[in-house]
Protein backbone atom coordinates (compact mmCIF):
# COMPACT_ATOMS: atom_id res chain seq x y z
CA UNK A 1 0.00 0.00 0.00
CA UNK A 2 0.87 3.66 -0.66
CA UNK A 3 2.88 5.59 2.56
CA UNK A 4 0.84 7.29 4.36
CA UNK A 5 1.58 10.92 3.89
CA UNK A 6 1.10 10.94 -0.23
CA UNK A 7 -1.10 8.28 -2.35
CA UNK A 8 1.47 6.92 -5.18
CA UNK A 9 0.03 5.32 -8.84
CA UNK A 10 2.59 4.43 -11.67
CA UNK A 11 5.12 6.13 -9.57
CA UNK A 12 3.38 9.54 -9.64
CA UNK A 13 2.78 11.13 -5.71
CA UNK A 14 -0.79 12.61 -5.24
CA UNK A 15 -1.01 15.15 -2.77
CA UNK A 16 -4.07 14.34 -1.37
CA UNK A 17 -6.15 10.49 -1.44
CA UNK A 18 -9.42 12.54 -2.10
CA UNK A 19 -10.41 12.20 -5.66
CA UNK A 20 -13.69 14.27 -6.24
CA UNK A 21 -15.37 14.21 -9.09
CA UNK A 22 -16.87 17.36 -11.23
CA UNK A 23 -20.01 16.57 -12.28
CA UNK A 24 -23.51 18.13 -11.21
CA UNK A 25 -22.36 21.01 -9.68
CA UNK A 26 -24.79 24.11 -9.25
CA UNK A 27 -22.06 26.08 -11.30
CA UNK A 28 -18.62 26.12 -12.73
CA UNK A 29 -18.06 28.83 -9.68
CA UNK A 30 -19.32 26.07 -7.42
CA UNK A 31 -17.44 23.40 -8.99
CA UNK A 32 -14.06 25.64 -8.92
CA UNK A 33 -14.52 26.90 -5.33
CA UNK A 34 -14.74 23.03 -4.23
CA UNK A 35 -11.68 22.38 -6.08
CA UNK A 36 -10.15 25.24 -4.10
CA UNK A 37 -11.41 23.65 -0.66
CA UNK A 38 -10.90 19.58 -0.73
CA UNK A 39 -7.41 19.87 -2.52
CA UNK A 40 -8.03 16.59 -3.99
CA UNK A 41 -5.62 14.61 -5.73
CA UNK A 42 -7.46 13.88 -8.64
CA UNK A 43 -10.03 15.27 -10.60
CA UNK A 44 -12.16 12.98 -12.67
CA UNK A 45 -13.51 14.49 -15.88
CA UNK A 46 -16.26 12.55 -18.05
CA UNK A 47 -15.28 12.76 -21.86
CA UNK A 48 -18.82 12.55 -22.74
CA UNK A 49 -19.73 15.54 -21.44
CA UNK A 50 -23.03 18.02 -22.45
CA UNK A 51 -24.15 21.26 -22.20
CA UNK A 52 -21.52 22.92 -24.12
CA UNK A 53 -19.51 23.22 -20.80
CA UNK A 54 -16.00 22.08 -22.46
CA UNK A 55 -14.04 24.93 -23.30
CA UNK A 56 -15.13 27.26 -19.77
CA UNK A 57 -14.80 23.50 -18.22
CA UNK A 58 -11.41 22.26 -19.03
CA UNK A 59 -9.75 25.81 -18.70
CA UNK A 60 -11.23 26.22 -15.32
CA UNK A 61 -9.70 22.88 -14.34
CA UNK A 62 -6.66 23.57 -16.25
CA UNK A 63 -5.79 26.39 -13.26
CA UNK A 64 -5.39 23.97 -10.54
CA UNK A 65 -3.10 21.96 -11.79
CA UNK A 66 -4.36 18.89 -10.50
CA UNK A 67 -3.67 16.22 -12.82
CA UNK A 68 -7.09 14.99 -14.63
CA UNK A 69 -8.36 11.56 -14.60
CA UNK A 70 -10.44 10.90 -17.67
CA UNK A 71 -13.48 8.18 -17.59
CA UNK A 72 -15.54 6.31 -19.57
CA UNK A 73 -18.63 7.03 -18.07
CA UNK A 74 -21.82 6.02 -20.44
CA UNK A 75 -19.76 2.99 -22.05
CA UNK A 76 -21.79 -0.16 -21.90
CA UNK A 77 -18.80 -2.64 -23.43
CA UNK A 78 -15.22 -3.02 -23.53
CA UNK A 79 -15.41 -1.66 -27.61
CA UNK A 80 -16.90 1.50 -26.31
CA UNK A 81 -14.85 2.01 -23.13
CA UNK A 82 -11.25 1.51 -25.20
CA UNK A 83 -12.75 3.92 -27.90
CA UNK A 84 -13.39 6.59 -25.53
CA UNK A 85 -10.27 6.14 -23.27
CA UNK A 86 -8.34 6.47 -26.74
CA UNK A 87 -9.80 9.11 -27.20
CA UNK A 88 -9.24 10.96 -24.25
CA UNK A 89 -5.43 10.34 -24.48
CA UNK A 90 -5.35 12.43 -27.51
CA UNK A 91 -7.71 15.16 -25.97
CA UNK A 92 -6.32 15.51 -22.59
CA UNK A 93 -3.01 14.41 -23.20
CA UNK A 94 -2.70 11.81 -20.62
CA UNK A 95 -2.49 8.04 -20.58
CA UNK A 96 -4.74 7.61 -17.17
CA UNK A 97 -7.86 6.10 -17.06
CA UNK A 98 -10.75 5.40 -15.12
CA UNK A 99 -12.29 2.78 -16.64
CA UNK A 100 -16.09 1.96 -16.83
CA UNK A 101 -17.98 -0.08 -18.00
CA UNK A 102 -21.88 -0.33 -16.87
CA UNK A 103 -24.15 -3.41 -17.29
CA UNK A 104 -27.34 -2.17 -15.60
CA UNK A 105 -28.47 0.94 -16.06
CA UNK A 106 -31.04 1.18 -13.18
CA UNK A 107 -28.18 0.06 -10.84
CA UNK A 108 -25.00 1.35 -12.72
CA UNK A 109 -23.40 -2.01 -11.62
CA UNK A 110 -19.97 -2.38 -13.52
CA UNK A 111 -20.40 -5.23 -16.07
CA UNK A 112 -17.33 -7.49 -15.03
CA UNK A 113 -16.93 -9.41 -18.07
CA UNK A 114 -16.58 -6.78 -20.50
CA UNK A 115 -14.86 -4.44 -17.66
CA UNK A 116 -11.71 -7.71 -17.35
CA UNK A 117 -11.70 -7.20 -21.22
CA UNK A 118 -11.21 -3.56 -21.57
CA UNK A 119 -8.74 -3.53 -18.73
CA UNK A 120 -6.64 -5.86 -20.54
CA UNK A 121 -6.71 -4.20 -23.70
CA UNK A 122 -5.98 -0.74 -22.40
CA UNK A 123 -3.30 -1.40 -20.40
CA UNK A 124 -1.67 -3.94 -23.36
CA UNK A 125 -1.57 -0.35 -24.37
CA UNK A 126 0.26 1.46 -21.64
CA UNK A 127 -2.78 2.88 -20.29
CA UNK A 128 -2.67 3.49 -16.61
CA UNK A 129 -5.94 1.74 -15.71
CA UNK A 130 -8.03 2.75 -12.70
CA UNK A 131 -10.78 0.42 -12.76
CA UNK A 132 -14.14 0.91 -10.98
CA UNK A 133 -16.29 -2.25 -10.35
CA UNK A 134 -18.55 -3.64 -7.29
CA UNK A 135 -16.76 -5.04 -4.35
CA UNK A 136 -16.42 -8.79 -5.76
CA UNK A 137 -13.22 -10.20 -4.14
CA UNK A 138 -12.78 -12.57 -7.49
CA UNK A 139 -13.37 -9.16 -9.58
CA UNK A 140 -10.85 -7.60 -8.05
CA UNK A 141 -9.09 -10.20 -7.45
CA UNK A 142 -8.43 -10.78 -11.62
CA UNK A 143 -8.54 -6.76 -12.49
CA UNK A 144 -5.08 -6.56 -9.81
CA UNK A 145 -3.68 -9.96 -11.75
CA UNK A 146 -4.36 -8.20 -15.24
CA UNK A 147 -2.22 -5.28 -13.33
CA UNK A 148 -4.38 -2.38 -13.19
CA UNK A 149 -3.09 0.47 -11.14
CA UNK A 150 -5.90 0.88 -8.82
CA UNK A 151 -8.55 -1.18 -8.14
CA UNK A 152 -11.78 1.30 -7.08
CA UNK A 153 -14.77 -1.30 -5.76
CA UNK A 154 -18.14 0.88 -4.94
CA UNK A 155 -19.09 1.22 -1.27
CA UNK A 156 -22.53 1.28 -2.80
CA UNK A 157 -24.55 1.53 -6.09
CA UNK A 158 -23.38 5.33 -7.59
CA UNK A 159 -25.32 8.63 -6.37
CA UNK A 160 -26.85 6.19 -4.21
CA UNK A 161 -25.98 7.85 -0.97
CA UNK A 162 -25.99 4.52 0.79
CA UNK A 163 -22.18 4.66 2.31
CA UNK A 164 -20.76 1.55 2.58
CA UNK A 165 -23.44 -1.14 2.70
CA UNK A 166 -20.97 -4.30 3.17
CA UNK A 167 -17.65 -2.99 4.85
CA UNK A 168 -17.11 -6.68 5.71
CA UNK A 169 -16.89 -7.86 2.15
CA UNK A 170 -14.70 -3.98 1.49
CA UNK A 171 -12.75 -5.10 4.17
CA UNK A 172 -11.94 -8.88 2.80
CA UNK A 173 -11.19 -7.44 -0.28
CA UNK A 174 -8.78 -4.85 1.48
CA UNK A 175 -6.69 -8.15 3.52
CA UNK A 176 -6.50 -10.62 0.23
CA UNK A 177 -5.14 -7.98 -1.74
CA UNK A 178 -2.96 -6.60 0.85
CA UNK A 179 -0.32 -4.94 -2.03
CA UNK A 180 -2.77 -3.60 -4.27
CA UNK A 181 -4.19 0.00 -4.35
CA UNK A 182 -7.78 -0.07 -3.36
CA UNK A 183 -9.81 3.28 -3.32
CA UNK A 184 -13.84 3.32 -2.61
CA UNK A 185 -15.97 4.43 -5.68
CA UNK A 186 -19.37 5.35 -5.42
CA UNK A 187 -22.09 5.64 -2.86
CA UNK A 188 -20.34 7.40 -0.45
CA UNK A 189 -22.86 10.33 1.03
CA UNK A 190 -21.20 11.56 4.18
CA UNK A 191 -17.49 12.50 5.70
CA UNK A 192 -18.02 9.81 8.01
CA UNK A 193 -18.41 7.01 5.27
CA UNK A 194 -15.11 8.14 3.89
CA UNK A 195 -13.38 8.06 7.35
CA UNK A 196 -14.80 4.17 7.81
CA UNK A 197 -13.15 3.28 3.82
CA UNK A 198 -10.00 4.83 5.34
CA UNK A 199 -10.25 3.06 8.51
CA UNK A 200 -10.37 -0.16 6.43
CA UNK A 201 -7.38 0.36 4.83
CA UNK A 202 -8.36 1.98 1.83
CA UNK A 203 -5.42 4.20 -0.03
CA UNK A 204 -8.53 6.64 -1.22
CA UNK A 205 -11.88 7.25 -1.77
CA UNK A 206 -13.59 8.87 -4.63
CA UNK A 207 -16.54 11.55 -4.23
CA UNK A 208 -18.86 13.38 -6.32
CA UNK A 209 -22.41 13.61 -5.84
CA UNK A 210 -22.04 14.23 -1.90
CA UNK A 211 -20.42 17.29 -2.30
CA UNK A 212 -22.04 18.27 -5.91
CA UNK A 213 -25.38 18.08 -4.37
CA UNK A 214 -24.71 19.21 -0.76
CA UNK A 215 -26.28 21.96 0.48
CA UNK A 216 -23.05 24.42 0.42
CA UNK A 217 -20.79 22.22 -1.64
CA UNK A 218 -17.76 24.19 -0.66
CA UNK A 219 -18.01 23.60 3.17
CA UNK A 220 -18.85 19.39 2.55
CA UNK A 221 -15.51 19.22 0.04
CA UNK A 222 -13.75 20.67 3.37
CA UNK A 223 -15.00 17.98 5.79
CA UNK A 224 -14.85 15.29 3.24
CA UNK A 225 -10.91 16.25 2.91
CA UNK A 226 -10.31 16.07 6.36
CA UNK A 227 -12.46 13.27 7.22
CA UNK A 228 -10.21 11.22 4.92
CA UNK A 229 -7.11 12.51 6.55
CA UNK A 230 -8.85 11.70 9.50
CA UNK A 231 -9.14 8.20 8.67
CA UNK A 232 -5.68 7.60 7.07
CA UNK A 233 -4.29 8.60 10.65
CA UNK A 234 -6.46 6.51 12.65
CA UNK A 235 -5.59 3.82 10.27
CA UNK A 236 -2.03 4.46 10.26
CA UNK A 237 -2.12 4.58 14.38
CA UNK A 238 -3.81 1.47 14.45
CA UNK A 239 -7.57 1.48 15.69
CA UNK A 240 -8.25 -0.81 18.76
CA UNK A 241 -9.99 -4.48 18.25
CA UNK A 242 -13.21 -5.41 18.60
CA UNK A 243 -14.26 -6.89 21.56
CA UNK A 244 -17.54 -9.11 22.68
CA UNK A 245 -17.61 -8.47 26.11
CA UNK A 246 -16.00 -5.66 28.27
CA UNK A 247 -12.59 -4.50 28.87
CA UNK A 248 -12.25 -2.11 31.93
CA UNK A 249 -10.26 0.82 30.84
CA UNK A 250 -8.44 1.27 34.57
CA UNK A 251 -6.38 -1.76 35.77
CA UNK A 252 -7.41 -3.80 38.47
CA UNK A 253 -5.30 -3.43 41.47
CA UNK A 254 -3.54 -6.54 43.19
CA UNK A 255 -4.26 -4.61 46.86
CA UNK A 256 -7.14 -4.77 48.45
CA UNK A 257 -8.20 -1.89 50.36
CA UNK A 258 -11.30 -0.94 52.67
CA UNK A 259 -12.86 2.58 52.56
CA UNK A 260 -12.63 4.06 56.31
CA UNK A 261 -16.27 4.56 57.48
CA UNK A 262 -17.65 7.73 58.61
């Protein structure tokens, strides 16, 4: 796993392990002052975007100097997801993906099949793959043999709000693949659901709609930056066991003594 103080892929340092997203913002004001507040590492871009944002979009982003993580958001097979991550190398300049590939479109669950396919392909062509997918230990399991950089499982279905719904199986996935980087994608809602991913173990956790669609999106891109430094550091310190009974907190003393009486 990545040292604690930066988050390393293909031997670049991030300064931060919050990537946000930068979709569904009120504004590009909005959208620029939450830049300015979480400090993230990453910024995730969708190349299918609408609106006629691009131009104001990209040289907005272009001022942070944040490096830009490209997705394939929309794709619904590995043909479409390669064709689009092609193309954003020659758009954006960059070789870094996040790669998606949906099956369901009520759910947005990541379709694994065609997802292992377009993994392969992309990085047979030194693509630096950052793949998102549900929290499958055998998914992940085979996207970290294929040698994607990151492997992001969803805490829960995307916009979904849900935080992490099964840290147990997060968790498994977090001890089998104890060398790989692992960052939460999706259904995170509140600081406190990124500060349990980080407890887990997790090198990073990805955010969007929680701070797009917060009620002052500049103040929830703050706490969701510190909550995951928050949880990096209690991580790092090394969080107490569980326990199913009691543990008194003040040792018992091997004296006995007896209380004068009034």
């Amino acid at each position: 796993m990545a040292e604690s103080s930066s988050l390393t892929i293909a031997g670049q340092a991030l300064p931060s392990r919050l990537i946000i997203g930068t979709s569904r913002y009120p504004s590009l004001s909005t959208l620029g002052k939450c830049v300015g507040a979480a400090k993230p590492g990453l910024l995730t871009v969708a190349i299918r975007r609408s609106k006629g944002e691009g131009n104001d979009f990209y040289h907005l982003l272009s001022k942070f100097n944040i490096r830009l993580l490209p997705n394939t958001a929309g794709c619904r097979n590995a043909h479409e997801a390669c064709t689009i991550a092609r193309l954003a190398r020659e758009l954006l300049d960059t070789n870094w993906i996040k790669l998606e590939v949906i099956a369901d479109e009520e759910t947005q669950t990541p379709d694994p099949f065609e997802l292992l396919t377009a993994a392969e392909k992309l990085l047979a062509e030194d693509f630096v793959v950052l793949a998102y997918c549900t929290d499958d230990l055998v998914l992940c399991q085979r996207l970290a043999d294929a040698g994607c950089h990151a492997v992001m499982p969803w805490g829960a279905p995307i916009g979904s709000g849900q935080g992490l719904t099964a840290p147990d199986r997060l968790a498994i996935v977090r001890e089998c693949l104890a060398d790989t980087i692992l960052i939460v994608d999706a259904g995170i809602g509140r600081p406190s659901d990124a500060t349990q991913a980080m407890e887990l173990g997790y090198d990073g956790v990805l955010i969007n709609t929680a701070i797009a669609t917060a009620g002052d999106p500049v103040s929830m891109a703050s706490a969701f930056a510190s909550s995951v430094k928050a949880g990096k550091e209690a991580y790092d310190a090394g969080i107490m066991p569980r326990h199913a009974t009691a543990r008194p907190s003040s040792p018992q003393l091997a004296v006995d003594f007896t209380l004068p009486r009034r």
